[in-house]
N, C-alpha and C. Protein backbone atom coordinates (compact mmCIF):
# COMPACT_ATOMS: atom_id res chain seq x y z
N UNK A 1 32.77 -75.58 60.78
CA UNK A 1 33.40 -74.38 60.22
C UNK A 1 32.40 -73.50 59.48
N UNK A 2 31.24 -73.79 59.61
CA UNK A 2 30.20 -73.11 58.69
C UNK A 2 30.24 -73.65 57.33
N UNK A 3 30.78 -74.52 56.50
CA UNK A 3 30.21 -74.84 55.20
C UNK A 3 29.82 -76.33 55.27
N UNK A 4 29.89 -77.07 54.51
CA UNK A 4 29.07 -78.24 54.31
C UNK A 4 30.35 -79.26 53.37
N UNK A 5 30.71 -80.41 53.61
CA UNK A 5 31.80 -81.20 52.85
C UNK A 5 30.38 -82.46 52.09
N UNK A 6 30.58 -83.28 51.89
CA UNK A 6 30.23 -84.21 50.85
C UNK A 6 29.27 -85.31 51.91
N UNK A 7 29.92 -85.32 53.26
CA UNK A 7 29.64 -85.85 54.53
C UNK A 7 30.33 -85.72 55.56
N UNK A 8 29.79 -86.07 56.84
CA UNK A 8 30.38 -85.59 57.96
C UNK A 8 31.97 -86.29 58.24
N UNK A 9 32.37 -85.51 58.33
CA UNK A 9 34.46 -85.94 58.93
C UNK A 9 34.86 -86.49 57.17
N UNK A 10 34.19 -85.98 56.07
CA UNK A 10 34.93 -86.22 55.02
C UNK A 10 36.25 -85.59 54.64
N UNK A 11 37.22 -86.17 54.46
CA UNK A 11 38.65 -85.92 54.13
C UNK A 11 38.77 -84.44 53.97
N UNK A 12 38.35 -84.04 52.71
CA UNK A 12 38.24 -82.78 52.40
C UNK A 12 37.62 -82.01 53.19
N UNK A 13 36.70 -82.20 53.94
CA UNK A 13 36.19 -80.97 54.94
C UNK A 13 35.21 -80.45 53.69
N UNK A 14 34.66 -79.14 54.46
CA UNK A 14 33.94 -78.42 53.40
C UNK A 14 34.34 -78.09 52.52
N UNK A 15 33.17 -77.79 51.29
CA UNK A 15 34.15 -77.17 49.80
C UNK A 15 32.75 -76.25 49.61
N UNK A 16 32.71 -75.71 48.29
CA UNK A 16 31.66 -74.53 47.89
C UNK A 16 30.46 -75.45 47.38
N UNK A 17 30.94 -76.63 46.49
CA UNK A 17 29.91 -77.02 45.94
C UNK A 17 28.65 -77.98 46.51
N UNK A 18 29.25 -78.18 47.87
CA UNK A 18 28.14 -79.29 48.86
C UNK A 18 27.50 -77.86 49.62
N UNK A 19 28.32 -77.00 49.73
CA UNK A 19 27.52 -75.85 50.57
C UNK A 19 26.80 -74.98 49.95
N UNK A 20 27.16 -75.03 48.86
CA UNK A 20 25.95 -74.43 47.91
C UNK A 20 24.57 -75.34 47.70
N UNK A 21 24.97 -76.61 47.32
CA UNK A 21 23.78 -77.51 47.42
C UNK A 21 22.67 -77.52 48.47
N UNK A 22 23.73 -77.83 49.91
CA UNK A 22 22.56 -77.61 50.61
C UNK A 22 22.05 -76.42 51.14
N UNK A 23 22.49 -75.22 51.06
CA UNK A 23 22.17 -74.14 51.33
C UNK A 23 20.63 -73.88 50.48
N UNK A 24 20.56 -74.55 49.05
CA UNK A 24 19.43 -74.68 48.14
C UNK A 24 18.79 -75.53 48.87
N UNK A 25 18.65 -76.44 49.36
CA UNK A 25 17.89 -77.96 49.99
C UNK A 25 16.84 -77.06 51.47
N UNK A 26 18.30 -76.38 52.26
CA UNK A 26 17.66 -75.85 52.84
C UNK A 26 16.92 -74.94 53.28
N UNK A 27 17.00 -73.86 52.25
CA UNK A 27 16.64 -72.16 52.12
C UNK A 27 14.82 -73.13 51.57
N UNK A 28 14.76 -73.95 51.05
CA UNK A 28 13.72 -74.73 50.39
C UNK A 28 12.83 -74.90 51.58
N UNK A 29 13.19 -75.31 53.19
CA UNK A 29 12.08 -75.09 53.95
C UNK A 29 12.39 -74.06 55.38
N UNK A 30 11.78 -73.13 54.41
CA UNK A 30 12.36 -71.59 55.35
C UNK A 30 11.53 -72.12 56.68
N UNK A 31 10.52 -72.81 58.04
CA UNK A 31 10.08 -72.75 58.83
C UNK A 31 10.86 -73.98 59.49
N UNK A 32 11.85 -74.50 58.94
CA UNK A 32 12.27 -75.34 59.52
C UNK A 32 14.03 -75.30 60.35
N UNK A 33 14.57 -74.00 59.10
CA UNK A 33 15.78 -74.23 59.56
C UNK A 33 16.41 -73.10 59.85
N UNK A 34 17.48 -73.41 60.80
CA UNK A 34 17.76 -72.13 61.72
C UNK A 34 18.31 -71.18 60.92
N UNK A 35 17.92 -70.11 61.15
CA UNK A 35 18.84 -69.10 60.36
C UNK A 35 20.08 -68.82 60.37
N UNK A 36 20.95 -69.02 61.74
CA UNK A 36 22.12 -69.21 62.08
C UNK A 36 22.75 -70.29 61.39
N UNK A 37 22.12 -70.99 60.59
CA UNK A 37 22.87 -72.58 60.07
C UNK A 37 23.47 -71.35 58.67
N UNK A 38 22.38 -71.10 58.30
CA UNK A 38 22.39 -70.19 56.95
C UNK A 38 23.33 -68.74 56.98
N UNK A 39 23.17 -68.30 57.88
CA UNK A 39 24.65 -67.38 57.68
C UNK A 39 25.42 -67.77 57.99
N UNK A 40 26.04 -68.91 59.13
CA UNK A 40 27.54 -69.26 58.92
C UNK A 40 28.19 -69.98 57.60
N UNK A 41 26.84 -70.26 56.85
CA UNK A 41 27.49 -70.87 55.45
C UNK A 41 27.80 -69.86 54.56
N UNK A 42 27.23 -68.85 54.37
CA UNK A 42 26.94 -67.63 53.85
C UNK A 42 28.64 -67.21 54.23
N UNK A 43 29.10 -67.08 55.05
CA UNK A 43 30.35 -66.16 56.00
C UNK A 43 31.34 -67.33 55.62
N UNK A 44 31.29 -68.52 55.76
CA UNK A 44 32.51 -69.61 55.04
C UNK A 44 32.29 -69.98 53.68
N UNK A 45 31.25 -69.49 52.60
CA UNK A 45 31.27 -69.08 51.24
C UNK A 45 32.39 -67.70 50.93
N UNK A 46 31.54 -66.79 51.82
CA UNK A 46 32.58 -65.54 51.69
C UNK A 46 33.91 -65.11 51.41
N UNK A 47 34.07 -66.05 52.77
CA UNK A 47 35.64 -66.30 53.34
C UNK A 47 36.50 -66.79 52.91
N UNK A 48 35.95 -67.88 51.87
CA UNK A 48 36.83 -68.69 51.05
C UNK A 48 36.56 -68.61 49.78
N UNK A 49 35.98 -67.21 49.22
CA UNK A 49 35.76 -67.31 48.10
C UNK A 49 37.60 -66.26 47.42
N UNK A 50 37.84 -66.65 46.35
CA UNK A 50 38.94 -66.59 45.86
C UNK A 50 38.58 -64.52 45.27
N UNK A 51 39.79 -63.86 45.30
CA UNK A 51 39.81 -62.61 44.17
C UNK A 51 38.70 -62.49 42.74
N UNK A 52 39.04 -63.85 42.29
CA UNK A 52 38.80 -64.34 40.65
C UNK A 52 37.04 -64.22 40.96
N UNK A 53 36.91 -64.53 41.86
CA UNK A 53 35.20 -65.22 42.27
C UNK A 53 34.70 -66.74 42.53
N UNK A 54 35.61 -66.98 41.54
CA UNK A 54 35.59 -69.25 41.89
C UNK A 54 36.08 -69.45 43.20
N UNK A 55 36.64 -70.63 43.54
CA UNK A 55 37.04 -70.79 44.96
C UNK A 55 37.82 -72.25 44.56
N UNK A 56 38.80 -72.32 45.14
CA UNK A 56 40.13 -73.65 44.95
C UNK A 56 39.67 -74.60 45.42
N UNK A 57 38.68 -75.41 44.78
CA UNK A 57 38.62 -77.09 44.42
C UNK A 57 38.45 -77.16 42.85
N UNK A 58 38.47 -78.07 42.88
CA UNK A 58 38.90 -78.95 41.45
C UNK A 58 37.52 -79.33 40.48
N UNK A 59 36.70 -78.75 41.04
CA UNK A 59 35.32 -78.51 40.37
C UNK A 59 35.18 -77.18 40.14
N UNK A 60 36.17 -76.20 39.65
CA UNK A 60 35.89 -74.82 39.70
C UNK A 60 34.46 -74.16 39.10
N UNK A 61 34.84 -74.33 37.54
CA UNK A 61 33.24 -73.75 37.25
C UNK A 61 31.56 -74.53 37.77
N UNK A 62 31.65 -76.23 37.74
CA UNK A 62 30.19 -76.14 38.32
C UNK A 62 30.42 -76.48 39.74
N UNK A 63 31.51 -76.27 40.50
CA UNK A 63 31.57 -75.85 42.01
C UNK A 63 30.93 -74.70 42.14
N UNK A 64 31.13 -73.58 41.62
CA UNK A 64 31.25 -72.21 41.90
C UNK A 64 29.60 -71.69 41.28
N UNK A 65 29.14 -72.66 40.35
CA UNK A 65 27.72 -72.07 39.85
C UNK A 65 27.03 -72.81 41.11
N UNK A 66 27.24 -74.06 41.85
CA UNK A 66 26.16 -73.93 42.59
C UNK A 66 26.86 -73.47 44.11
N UNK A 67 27.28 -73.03 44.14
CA UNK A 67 27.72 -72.48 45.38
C UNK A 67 27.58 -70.96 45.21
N UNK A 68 27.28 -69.82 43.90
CA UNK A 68 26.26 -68.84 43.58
C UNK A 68 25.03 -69.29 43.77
N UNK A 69 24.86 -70.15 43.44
CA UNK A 69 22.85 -70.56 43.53
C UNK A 69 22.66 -70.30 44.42
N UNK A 70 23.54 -71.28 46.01
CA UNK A 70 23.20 -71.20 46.98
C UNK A 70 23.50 -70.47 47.81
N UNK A 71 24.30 -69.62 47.40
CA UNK A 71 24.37 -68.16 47.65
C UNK A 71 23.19 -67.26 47.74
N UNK A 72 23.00 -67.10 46.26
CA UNK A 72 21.67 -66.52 46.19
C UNK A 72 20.56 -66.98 47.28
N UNK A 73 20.22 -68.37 46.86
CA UNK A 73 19.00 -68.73 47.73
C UNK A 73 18.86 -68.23 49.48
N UNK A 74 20.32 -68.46 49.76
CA UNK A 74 20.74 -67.79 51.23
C UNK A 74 20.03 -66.42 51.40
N UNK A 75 20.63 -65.81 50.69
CA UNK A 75 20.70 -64.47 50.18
C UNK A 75 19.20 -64.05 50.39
N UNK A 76 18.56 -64.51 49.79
CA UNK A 76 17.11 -64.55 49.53
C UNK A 76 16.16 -64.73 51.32
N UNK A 77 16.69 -65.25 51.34
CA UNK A 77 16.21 -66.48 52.66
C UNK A 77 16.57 -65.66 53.82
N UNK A 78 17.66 -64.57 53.79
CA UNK A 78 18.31 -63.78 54.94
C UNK A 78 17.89 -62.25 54.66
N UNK A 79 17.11 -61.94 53.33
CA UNK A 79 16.01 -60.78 53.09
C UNK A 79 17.21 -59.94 52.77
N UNK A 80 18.89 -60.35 51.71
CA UNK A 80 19.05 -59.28 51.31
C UNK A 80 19.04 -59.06 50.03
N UNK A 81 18.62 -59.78 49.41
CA UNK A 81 18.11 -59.07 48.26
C UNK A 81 17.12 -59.62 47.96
C-alpha cells in the first residue's frame, strides 16, 4: 500500500510511525534505494494523514513526530525542499 507496518503481513498493516522510521533508514542511502519506494510512502503518509496533522494510531504525538522526520527526510531525498 505504500507505507511500512512494524513487519511484513503485521496485523495492523502500515501505520505513520514504522513509515516514518524507515523512510529515515532509507533516504540515509540515497544510491541504493529506489525512488519509487520513497514516494509511494510519501503519497500513503499524505493520504492518511488526518485534518488535525497527526494520523489515527494510538501513538499519536511520537507516531506523528517521526513520521514528519521521515517526511522531511523523503522530502529532502525527492529535491523538494
Amino acid at each position: 500500500d505504500g507505507g511500512f507496518g512494524p513487519w511484513k503481513n503485521h496485523p495492523i498493516g502500515s501505520d505513520p510511525w514504522s513509515t516514518g522510521i524507515t523512510l529515515v533508514g532509507l533516504t540515509s542511502y540515497p544510491g541504493l534505494v529506489d525512488k519509487k519506494v520513497i514516494e509511494r510512502a510519501v503519497e500513503w503518509l499524505c493520504k492518511n494523514q488526518l485534518p488535525s496533522g497527526y494520523w489515527k494510531y494510538h501513538f499519536i504525538d511520537e507516531g506523528s513526530a517521526y513520521a514528519y522526520w521521515g517526511l522531511t527526510e523523503a522530502l529532502k531525498f525527492l529535491g523538494e525542499i
